[in-house]
Protein backbone atom coordinates (compact mmCIF):
# COMPACT_ATOMS: atom_id res chain seq x y z
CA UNK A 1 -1.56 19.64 -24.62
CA UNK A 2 0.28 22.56 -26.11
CA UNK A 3 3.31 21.39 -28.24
CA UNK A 4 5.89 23.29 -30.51
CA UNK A 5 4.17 23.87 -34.17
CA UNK A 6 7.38 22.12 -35.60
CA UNK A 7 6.59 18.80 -33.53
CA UNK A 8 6.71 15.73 -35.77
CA UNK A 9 3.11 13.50 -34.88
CA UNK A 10 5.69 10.81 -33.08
CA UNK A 11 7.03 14.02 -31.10
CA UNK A 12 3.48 15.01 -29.82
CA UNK A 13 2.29 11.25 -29.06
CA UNK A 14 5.32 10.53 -27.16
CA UNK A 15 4.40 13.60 -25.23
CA UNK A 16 0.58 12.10 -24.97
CA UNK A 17 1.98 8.98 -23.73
CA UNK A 18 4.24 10.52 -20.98
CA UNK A 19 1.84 12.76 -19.85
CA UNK A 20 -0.91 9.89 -19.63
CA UNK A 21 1.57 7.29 -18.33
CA UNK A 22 2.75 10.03 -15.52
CA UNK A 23 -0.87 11.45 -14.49
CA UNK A 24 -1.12 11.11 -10.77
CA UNK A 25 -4.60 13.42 -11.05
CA UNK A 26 -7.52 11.49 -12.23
CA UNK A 27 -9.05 14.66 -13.79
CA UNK A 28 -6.12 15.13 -15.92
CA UNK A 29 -5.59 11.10 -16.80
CA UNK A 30 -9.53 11.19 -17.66
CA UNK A 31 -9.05 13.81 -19.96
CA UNK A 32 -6.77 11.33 -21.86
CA UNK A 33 -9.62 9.22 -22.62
CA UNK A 34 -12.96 9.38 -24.56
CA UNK A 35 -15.94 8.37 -22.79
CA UNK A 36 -16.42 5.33 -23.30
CA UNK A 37 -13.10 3.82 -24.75
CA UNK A 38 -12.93 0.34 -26.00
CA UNK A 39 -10.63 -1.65 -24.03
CA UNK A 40 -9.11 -4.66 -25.84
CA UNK A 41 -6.69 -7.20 -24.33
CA UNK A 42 -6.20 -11.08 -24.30
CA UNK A 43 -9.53 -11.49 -22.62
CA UNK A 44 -11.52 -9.98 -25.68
CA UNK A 45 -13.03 -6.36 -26.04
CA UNK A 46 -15.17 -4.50 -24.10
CA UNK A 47 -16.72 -0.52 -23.71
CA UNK A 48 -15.39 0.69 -20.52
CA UNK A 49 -16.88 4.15 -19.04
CA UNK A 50 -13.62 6.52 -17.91
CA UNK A 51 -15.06 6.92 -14.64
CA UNK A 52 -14.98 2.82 -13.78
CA UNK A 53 -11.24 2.76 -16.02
CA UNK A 54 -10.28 5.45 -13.70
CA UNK A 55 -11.11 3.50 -10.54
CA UNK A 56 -9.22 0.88 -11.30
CA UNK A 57 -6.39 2.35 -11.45
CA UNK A 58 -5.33 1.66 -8.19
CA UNK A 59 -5.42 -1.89 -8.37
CA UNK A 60 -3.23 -1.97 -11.38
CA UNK A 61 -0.85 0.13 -9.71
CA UNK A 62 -1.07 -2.26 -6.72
CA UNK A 63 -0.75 -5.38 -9.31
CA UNK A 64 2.59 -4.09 -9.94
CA UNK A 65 4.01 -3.04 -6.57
CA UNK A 66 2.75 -6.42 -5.64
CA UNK A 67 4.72 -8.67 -8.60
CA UNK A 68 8.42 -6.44 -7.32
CA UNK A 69 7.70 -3.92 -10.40
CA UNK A 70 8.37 -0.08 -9.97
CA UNK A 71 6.67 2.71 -11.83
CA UNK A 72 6.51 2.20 -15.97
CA UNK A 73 9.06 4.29 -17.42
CA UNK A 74 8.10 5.12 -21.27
CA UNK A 75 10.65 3.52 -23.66
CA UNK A 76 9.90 3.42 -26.66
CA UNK A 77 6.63 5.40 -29.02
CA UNK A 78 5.64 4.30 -32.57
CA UNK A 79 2.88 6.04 -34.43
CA UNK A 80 1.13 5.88 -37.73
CA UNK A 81 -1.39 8.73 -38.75
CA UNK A 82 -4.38 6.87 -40.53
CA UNK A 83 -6.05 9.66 -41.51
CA UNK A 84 -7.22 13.13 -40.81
CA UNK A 85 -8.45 12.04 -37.21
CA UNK A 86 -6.49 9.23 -36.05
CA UNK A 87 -3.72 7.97 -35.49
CA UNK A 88 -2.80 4.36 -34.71
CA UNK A 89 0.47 4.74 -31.61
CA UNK A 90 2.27 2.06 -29.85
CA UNK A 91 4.02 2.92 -26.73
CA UNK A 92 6.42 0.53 -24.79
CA UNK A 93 7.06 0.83 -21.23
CA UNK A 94 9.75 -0.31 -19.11
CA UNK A 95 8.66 -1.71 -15.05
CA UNK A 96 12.46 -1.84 -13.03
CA UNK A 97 12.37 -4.72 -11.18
CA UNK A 98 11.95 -3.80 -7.31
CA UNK A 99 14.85 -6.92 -6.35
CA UNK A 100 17.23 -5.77 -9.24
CA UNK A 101 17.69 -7.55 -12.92
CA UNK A 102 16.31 -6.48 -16.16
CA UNK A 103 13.17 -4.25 -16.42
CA UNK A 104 9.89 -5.84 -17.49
CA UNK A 105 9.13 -4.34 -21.15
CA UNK A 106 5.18 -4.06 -21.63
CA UNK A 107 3.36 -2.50 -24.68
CA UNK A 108 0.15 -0.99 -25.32
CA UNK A 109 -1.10 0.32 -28.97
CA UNK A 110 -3.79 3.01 -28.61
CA UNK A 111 -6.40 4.52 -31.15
CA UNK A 112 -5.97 7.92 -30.37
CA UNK A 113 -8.67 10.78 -31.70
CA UNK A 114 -6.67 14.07 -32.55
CA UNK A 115 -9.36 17.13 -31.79
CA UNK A 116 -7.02 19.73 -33.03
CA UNK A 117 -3.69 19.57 -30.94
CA UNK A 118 -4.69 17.09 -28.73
CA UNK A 119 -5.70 13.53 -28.29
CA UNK A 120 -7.62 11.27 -26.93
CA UNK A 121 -7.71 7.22 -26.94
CA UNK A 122 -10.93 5.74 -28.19
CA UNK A 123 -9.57 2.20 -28.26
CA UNK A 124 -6.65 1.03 -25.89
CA UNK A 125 -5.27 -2.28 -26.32
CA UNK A 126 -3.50 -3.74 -23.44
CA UNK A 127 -0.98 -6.95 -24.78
CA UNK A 128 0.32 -8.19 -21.67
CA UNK A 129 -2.72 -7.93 -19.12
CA UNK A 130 -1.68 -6.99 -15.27
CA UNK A 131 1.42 -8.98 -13.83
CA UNK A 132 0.97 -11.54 -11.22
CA UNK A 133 3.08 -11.79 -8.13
């Protein structure tokens, strides 16, 4: 993903996070992801291949339209470079609320890989799991 050469880090992973959170292609969300990632949430950690995280995407989508949530909006991106390679990034989305009142907040912190200008996450750590109707 081509940024500005004066970017700060939070600058280009806020971009990362947008254009992953907005990816409606699954060839161009896949490329947001190394293969395999570790996927972490309340549940424990697992590998996950991309193609199987990809495929699921649907139903996540569907877990939301089905508990009155709209499409994540991104609020909110925190990053901290660990080293030459990675850099640890929280993001924090806001779901609207299909029936009105205040927007669901959920947050994710990534591992993210930086080859070059780009990343990708190696480890993505869901903290609220999928919402239930």
């Amino acid at each position: 993903m081509p940024d500005a050469p004066s970017a700060t880090l939070v600058d280009r992973v806020h971009a990362f996070l947008t254009a992953f959170s907005q990816a409606t292609d699954p060839v161009a969300a896949a490329d947001s992801f190394a293969d395999p990632f570790l996927l972490a949430d309340a549940s424990g950690s697992r590998p996950v291949p991309r193609a199987a995280f990809l495929a699921a995407l649907p139903d996540r989508e569907r877990a939301f339209r089905d508990a009155g949530l709209g499409s994540l909006v991104l609020a909110d991106v925190s990053c901290q470079r660990l080293d030459e390679t990675y850099v640890l990034a929280r993001g924090e989305w806001d779901a609207p609320r299909t029936g009105g009142g205040e927007p669901l907040r959920v947050a994710s912190s990534f591992l993210l890989q930086q080859e070059g200008r780009t990343f990708r996450v190696v480890l993505y750590l869901n903290h609220l799991g999928l919402p239930t109707a």
